[in-house]
Protein backbone atom coordinates (compact mmCIF):
# COMPACT_ATOMS: atom_id res chain seq x y z
CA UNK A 1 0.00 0.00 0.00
CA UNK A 2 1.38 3.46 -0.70
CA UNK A 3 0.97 4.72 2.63
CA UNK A 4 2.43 1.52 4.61
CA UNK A 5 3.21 -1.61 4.53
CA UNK A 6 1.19 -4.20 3.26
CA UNK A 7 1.75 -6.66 5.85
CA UNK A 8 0.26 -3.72 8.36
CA UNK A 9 -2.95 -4.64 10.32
CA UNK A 10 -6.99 -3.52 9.11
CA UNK A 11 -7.26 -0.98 10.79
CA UNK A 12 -11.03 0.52 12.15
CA UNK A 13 -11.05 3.12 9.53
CA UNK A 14 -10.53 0.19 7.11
CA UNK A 15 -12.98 -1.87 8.77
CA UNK A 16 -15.32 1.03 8.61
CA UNK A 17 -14.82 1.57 4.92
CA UNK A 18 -15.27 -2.24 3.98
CA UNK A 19 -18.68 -2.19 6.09
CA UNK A 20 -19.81 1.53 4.09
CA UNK A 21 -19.50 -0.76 0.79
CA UNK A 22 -20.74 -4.07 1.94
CA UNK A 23 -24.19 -1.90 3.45
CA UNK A 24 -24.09 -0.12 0.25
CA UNK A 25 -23.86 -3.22 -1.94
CA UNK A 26 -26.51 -4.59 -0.42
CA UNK A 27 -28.75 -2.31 -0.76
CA UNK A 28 -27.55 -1.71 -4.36
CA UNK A 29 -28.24 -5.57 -5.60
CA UNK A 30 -31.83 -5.01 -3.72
CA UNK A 31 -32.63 -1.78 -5.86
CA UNK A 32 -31.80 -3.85 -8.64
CA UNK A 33 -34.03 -6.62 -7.90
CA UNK A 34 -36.96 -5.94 -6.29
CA UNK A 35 -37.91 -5.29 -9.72
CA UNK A 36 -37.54 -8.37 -11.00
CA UNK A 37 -40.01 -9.86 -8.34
CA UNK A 38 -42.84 -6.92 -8.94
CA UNK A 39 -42.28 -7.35 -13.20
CA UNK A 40 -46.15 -8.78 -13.77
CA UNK A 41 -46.98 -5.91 -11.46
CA UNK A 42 -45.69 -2.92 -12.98
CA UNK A 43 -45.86 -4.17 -16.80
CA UNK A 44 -49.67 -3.93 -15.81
CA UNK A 45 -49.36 -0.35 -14.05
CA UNK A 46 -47.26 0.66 -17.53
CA UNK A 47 -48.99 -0.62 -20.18
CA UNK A 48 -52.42 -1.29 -21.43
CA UNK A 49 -54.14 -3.70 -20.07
CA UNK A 50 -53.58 -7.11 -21.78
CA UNK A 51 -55.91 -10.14 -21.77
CA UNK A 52 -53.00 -12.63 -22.79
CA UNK A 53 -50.41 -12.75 -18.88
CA UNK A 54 -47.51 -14.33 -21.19
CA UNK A 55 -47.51 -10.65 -22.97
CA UNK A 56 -47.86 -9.04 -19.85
CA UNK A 57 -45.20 -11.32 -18.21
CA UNK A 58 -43.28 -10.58 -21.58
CA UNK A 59 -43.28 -6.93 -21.19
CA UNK A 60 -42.55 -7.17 -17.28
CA UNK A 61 -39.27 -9.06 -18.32
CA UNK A 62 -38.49 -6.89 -21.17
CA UNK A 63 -38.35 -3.59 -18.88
CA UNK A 64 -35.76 -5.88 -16.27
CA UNK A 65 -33.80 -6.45 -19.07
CA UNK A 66 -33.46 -2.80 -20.36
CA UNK A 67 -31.54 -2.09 -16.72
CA UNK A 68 -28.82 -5.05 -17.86
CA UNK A 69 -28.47 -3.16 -21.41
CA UNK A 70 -27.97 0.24 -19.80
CA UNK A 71 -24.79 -1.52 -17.59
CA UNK A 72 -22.02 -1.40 -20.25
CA UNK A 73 -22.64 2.03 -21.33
CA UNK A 74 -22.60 3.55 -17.64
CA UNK A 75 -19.69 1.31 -16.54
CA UNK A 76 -17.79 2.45 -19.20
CA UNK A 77 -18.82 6.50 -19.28
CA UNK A 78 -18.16 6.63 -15.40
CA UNK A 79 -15.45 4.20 -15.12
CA UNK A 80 -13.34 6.16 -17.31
CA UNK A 81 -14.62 9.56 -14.75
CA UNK A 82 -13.25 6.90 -11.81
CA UNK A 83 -9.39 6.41 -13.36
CA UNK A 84 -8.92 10.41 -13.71
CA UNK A 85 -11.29 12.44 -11.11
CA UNK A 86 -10.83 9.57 -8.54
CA UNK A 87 -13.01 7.21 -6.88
CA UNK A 88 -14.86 8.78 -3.91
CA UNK A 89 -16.43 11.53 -6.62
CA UNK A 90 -17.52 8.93 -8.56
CA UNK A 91 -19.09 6.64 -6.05
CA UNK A 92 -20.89 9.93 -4.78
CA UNK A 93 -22.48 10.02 -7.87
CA UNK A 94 -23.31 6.58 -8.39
CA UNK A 95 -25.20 6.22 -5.44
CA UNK A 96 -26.99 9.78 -5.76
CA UNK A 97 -28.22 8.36 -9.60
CA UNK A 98 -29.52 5.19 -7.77
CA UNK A 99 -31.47 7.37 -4.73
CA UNK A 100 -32.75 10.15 -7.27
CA UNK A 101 -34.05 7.65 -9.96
CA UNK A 102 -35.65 5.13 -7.53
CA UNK A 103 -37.30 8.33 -5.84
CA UNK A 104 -38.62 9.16 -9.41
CA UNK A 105 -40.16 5.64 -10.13
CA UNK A 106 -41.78 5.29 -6.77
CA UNK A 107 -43.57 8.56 -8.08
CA UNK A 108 -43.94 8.03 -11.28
CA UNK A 109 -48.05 8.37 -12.65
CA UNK A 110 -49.24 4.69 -14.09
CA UNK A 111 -50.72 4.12 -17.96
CA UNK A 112 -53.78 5.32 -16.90
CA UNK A 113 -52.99 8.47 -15.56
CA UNK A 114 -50.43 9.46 -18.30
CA UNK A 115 -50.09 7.03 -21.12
CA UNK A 116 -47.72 6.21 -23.29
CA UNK A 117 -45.31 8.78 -21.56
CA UNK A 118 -45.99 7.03 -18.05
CA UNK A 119 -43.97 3.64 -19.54
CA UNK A 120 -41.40 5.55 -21.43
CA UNK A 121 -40.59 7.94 -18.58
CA UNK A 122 -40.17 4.53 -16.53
CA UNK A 123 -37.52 2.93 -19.14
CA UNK A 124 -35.69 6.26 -18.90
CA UNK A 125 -35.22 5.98 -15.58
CA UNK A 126 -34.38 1.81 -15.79
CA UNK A 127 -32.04 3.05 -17.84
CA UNK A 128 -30.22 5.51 -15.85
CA UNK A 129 -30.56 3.55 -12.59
CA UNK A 130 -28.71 0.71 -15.00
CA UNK A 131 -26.10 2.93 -15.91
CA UNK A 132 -25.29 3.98 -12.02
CA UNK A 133 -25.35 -0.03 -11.51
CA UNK A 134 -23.03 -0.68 -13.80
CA UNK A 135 -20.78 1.43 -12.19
CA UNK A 136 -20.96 0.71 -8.72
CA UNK A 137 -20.26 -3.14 -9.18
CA UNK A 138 -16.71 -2.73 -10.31
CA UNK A 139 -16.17 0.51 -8.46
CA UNK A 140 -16.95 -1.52 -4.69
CA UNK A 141 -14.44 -3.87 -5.56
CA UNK A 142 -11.59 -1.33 -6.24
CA UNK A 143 -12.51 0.90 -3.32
CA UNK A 144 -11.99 -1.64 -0.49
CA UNK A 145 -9.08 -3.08 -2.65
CA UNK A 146 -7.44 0.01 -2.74
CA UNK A 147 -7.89 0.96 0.77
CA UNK A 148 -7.18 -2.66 2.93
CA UNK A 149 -3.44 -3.72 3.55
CA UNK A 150 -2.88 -6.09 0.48
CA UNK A 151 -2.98 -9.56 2.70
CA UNK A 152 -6.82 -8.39 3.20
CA UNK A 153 -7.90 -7.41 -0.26
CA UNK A 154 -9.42 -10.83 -1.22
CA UNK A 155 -11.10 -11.09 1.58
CA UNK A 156 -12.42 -7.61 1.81
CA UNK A 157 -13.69 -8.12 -1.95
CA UNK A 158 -15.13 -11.93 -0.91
CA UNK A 159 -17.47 -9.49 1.76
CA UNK A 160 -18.13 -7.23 -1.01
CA UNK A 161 -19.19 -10.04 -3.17
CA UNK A 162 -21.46 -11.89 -0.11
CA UNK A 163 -23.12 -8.81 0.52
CA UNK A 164 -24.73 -8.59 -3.03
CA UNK A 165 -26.28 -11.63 -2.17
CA UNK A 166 -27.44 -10.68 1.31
CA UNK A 167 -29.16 -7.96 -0.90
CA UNK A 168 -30.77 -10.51 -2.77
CA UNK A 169 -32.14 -12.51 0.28
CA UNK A 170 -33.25 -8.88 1.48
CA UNK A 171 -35.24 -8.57 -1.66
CA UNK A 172 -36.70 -11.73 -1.45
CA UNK A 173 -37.74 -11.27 2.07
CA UNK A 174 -39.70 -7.71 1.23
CA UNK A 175 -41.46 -9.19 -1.67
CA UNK A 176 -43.02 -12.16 0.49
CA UNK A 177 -43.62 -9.34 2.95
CA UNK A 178 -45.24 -7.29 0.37
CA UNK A 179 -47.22 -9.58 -0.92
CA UNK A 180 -48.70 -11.36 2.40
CA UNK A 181 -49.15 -7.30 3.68
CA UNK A 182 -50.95 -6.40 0.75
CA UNK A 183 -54.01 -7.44 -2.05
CA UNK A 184 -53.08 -8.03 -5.36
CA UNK A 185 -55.76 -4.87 -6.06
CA UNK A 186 -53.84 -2.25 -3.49
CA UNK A 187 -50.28 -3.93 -5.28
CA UNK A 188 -51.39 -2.30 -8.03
CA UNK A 189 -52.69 0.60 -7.23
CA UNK A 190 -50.10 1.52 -4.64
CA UNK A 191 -48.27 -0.73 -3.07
CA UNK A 192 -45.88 -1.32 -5.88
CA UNK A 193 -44.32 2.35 -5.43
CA UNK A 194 -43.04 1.27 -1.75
CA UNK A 195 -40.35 -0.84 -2.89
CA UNK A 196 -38.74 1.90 -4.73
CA UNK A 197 -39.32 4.25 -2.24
CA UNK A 198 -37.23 2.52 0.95
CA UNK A 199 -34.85 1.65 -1.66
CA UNK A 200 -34.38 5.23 -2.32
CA UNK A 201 -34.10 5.89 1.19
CA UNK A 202 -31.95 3.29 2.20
CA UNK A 203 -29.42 4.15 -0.70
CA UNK A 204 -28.59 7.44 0.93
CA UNK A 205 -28.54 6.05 4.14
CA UNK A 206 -24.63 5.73 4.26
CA UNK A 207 -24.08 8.98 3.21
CA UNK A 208 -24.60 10.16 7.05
CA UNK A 209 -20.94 8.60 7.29
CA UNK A 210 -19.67 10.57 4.04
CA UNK A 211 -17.45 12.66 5.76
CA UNK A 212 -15.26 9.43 7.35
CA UNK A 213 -14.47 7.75 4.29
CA UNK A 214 -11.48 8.77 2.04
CA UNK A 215 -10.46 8.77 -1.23
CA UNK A 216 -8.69 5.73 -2.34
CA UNK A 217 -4.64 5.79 -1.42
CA UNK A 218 -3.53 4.38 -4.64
CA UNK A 219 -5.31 6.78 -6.48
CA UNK A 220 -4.09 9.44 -4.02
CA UNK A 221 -0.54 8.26 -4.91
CA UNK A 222 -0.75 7.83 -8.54
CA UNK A 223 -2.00 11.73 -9.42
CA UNK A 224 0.85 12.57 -6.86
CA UNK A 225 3.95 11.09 -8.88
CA UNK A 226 2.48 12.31 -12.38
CA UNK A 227 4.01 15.25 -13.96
CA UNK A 228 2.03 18.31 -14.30
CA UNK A 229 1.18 17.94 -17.81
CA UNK A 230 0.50 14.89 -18.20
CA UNK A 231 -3.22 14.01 -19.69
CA UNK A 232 -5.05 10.91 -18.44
CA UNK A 233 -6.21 8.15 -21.32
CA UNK A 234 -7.51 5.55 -19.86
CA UNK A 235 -9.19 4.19 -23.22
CA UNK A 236 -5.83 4.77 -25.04
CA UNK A 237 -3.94 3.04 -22.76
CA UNK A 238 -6.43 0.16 -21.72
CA UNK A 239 -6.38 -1.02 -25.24
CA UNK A 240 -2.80 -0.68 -26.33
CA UNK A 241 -1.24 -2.25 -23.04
CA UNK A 242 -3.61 -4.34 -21.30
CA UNK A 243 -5.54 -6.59 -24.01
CA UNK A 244 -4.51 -9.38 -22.80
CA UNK A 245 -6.19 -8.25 -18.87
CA UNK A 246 -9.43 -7.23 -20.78
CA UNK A 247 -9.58 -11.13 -22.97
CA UNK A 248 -8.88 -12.34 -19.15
CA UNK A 249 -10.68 -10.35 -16.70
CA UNK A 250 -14.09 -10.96 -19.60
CA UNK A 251 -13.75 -14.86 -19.06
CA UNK A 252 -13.49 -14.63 -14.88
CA UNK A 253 -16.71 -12.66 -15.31
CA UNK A 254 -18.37 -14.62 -17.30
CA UNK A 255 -17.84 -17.14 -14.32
CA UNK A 256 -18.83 -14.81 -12.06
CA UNK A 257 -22.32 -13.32 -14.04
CA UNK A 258 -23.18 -16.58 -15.33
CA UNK A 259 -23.34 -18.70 -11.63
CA UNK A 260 -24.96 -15.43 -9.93
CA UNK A 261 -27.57 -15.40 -13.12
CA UNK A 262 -28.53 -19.41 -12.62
CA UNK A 263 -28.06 -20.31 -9.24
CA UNK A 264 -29.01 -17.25 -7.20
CA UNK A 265 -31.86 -15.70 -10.18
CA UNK A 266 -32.88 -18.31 -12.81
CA UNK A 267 -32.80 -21.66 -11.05
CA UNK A 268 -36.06 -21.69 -8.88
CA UNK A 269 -38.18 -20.61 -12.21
CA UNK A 270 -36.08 -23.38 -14.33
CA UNK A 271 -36.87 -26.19 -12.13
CA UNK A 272 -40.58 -25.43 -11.95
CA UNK A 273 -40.43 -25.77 -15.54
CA UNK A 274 -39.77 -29.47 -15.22
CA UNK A 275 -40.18 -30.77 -11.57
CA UNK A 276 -42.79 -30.64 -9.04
CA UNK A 277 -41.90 -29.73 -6.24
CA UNK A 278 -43.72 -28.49 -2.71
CA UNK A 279 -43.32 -24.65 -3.39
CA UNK A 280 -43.19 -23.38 0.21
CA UNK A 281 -40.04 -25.87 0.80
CA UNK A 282 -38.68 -25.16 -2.33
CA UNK A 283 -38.74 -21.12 -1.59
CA UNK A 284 -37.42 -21.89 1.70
CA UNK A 285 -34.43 -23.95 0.37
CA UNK A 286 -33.69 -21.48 -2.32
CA UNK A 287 -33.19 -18.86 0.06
CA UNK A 288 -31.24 -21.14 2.46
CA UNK A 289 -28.99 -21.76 -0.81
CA UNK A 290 -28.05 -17.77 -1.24
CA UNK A 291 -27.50 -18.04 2.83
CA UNK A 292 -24.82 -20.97 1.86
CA UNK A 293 -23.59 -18.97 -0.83
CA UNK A 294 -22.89 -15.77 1.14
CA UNK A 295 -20.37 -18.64 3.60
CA UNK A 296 -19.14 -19.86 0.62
CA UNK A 297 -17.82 -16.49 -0.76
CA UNK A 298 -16.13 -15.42 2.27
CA UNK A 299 -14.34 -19.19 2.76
CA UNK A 300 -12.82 -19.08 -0.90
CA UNK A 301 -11.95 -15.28 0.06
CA UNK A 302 -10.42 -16.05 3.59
CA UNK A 303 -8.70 -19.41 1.99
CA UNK A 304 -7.80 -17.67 -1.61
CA UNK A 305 -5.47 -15.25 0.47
CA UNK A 306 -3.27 -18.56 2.09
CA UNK A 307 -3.14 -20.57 -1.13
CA UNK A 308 -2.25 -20.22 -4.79
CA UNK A 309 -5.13 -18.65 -6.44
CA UNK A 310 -5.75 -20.83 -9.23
CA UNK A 311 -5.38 -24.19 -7.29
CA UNK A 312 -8.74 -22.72 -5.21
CA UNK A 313 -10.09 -21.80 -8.26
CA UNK A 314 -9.59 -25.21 -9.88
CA UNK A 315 -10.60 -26.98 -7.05
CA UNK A 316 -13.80 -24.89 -6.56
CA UNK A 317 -14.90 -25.40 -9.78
CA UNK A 318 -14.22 -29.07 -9.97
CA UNK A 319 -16.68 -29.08 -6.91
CA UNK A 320 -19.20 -27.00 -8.43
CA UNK A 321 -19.07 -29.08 -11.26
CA UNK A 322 -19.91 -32.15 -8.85
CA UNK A 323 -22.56 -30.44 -7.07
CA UNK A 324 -24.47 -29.14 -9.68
CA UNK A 325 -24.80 -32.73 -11.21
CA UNK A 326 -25.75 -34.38 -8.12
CA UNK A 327 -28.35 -31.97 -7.56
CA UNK A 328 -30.40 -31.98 -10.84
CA UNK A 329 -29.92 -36.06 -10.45
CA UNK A 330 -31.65 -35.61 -6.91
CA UNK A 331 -34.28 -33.80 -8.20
CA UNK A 332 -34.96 -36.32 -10.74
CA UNK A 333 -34.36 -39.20 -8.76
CA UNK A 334 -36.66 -37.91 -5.75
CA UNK A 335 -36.20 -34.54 -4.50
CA UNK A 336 -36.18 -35.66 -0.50
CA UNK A 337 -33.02 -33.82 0.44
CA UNK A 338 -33.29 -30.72 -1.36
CA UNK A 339 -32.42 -28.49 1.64
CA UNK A 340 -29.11 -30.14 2.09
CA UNK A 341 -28.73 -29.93 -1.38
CA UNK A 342 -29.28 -26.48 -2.25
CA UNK A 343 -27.10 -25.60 0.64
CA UNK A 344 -24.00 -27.49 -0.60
CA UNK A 345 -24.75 -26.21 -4.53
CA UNK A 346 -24.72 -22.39 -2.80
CA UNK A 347 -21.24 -23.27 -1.14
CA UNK A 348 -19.93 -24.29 -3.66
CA UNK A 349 -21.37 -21.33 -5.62
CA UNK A 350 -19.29 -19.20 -3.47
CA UNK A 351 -16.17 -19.97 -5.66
CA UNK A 352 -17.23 -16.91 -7.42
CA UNK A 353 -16.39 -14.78 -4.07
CA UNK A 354 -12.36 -14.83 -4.60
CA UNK A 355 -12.30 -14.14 -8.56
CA UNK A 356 -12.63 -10.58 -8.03
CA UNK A 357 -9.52 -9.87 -5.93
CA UNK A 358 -7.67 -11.44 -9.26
CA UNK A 359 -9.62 -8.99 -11.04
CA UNK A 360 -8.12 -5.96 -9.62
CA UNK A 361 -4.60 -7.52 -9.84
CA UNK A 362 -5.13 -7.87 -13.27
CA UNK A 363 -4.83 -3.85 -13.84
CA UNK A 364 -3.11 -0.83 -13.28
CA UNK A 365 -3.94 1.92 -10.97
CA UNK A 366 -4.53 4.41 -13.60
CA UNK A 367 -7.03 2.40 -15.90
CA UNK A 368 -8.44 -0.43 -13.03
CA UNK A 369 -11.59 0.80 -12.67
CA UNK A 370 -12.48 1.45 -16.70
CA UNK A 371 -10.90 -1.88 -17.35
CA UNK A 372 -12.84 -3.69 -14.53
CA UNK A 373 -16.42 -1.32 -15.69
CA UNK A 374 -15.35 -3.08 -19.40
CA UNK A 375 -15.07 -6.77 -17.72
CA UNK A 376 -17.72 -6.85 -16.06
CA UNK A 377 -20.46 -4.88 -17.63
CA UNK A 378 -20.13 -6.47 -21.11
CA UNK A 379 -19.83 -10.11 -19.73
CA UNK A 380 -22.85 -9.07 -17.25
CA UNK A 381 -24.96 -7.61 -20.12
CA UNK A 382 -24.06 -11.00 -22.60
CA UNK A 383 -25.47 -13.33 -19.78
CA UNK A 384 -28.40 -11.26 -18.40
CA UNK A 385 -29.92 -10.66 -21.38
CA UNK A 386 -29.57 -13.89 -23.05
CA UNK A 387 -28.83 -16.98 -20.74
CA UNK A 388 -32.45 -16.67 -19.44
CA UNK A 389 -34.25 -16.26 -22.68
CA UNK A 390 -31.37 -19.25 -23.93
CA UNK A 391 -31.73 -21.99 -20.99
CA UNK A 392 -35.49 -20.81 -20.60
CA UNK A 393 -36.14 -22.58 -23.95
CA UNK A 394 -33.47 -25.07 -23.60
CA UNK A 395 -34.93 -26.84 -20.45
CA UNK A 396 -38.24 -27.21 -22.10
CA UNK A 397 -36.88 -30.11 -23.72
CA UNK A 398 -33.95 -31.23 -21.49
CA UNK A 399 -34.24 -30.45 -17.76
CA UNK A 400 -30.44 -30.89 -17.06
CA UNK A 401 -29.93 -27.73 -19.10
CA UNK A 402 -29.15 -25.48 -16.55
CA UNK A 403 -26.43 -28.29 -15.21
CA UNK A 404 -25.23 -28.64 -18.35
CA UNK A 405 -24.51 -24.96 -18.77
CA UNK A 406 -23.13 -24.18 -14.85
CA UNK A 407 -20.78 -27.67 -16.15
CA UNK A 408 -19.63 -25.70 -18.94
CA UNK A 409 -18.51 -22.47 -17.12
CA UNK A 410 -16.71 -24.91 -14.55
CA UNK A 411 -14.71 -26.24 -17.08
CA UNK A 412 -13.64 -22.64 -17.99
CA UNK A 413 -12.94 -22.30 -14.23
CA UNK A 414 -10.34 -25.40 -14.51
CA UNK A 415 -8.50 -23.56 -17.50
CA UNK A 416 -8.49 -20.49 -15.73
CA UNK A 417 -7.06 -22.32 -12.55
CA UNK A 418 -4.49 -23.82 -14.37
CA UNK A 419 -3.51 -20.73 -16.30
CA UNK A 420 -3.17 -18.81 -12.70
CA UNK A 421 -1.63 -21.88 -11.64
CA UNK A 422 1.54 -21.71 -13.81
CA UNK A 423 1.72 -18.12 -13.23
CA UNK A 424 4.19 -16.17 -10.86
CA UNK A 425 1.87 -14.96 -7.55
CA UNK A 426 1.40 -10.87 -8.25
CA UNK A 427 0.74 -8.94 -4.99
CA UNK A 428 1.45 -5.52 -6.37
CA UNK A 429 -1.85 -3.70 -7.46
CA UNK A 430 -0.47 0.16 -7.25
CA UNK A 431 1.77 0.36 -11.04
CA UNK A 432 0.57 2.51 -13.41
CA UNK A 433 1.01 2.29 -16.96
């Protein structure tokens, strides 16, 4: 670290900084999502009203899927703002987007007050909430990267990474509260707009701490030793030195977006496609899963910084591999155990907890975040938009589909473990190019 050594002890301003994010990210993944679990609801608030539900369903899913497309663009606009203005403007401003544009949906007049320009003043905003989204992924990695002593940046990005899924089991939790609290008449005349509206509020919650946190040491450092004239590039320099990082950094997100998109989103409404199973137990095991997952995140990141990263990462996807077999086999041999079994698949799901920390290593100072916002945006966009569409149709006709697929993405887990394998360990994440 710039400032000291690496070896030195988290201290509680670190501590502090790595809870801001993790209470930040959650709350982030749950403005994201709650969404996702209100789509039949608000495609019927948005648009006229529609005798055929699969249209309705249709257009509930279509609006969710705008807020993946918007991603890459704000990722990339604002990541390239992170590498030269710094990273505590930026994150400022992502979180202000998020607050302001979630305020403006929860108050947003329906297709019957307005008409066409209620639905496309709510795809605006899905848009720019997107684009703040996009950003703040990436960007909560760096910042507790860049301010932990090195031997804790793996597992200060593993907590990062759990808490996006404690947002997720946050968002599930409102919606059955929502739902049980609530008629389906007063969900949609009202009750749809409170979702957004304590996600707005909670989103500027951790501003009241502003003041304590700091801008990011290696940044600090880095517009410190530059000469007075020199002009910041990220794009430029991205692409001419670090091609190889981008080809690299796209394929450990792909591992990351594509488990996140199956296990923790798609999987429940996949299985229901072809199994029956007791939906109360099945909701209930789901959830218990993500609570497994959150573990499993923060055991690859504790036991990522003690042992070569690519034998974890080979190892962990060997066993995802294994699990995610077994399970789909249980479900078609029986089903009985499926609470044990969901909580082993989310463990093992947790693999995807320690890929970030490689992420940051993989860039310099002075382009890390607009390479990361690149990474992970694109990669998130590919498999948002068209994995569920893609296995949605595929397990019609075979249910190990989504098996099949999680299978594949281990296997590019094992290559990537080997190929971080061979390599030389590389602790140093403050060069610049």
């Amino acid at each position: 670290m710039p400032s000291r050594s690496q070896y030195a002890l988290m201290s509680a301003k670190d501590r502090n900084t790595v809870l801001f994010i993790c209470f930040s990210s959650a709350v982030a993944f749950f403005d994201f999502l709650i969404y996702l679990y209100l789509a039949d609801i608000m495609a019927a608030a948005f648009f006229p009203a529609n005798i055929d539900p699969a249209v309705t369903k249709i257009q509930g899913l279509g609006l969710f899927a705008i807020g993946y497309l918007a991603r890459p663009l704000g990722g990339i606009i604002f990541g390239r703002y992170g590498d030269i203005k710094g990273r505590k403007p930026i994150l400022l401003i992502s979180i202000l987007v998020t607050a302001v544009s979630l305020l403006a949906m929860a108050c947003l007049p329906t297709y019957g007050q307005w008409g066409l320009i209620a639905p496309t003043l709510f795809i605006v905003l899905r848009l720019i909430q997107g684009m703040a989204f996009g950003l703040y992924v990436p960007l909560a990695w760096v910042f507790v990267a860049e301010h932990v002593p090195r031997q804790y940046s793996s597992v200060a990005c593993s907590y990062v990474t759990a808490s996006f899924y404690i947002g997720v089991l946050f968002s599930n939790a409102f919606f059955l509260w929502l739902t049980s609290s609530m008629t389906t008449e007063q969900l949609a005349n009202y009750g749809w707009r409170l979702p957004f509206l304590i996600a707005a509020i909670m989103s500027l919650l951790p501003l009241v701490t502003w003041r304590w946190i700091d801008e990011s040491p290696f940044f600090l450092e880095m517009k410190n030793s530059k000469p007075s004239d020199y002009v910041a590039k990220p794009f430029n320099l991205l692409f001419k030195h670090c091609k190889h990082s981008l080809f690299i950094g796209m394929v450990l997100t792909l591992i990351i977006s594509s488990v996140t998109t199956v296990v923790v989103l798609l999987l429940p409404d996949l299985i229901e496609l072809r199994f029956t199973l007791d939906s109360d137990l099945f909701g209930f095991s789901h959830s218990l899963g993500i609570v497994f997952m959150v573990l499993g995140c923060i055991f690859y990141g504790i036991i990522s910084n003690h042992q070569n990263f690519g034998k974890i990462l080979t190892v962990g996807s060997i066993l995802l591999i294994a699990q995610i077999l077994a399970f789909f086999y249980h479900l078609q041999a029986s089903g009985d155990y499926i609470l044990i079994m969901y909580a082993l698949l989310g463990f093992c799901a947790g693999i995807v907890g320690m890929i970030p920390a490689i992420l940051i290593q993989l860039f310099p100072t002075n382009v890390r975040l607009t390479g990361m916002a690149i990474c992970y945006n694109l990669a998130y966009g590919i498999v948002g938009v068209l994995v569920p569409f893609g296995l949605g149709y595929a397990t019609l006709y075979v249910s190990f589909s989504p098996a099949l697929y999680i299978t594949f993405i281990g296997f590019i887990g094992i290559i990537m473990g080997i190929y971080f394998y061979n390599l030389p360990e590389f602790k140093k994440i403050d060069h610049v190019i």
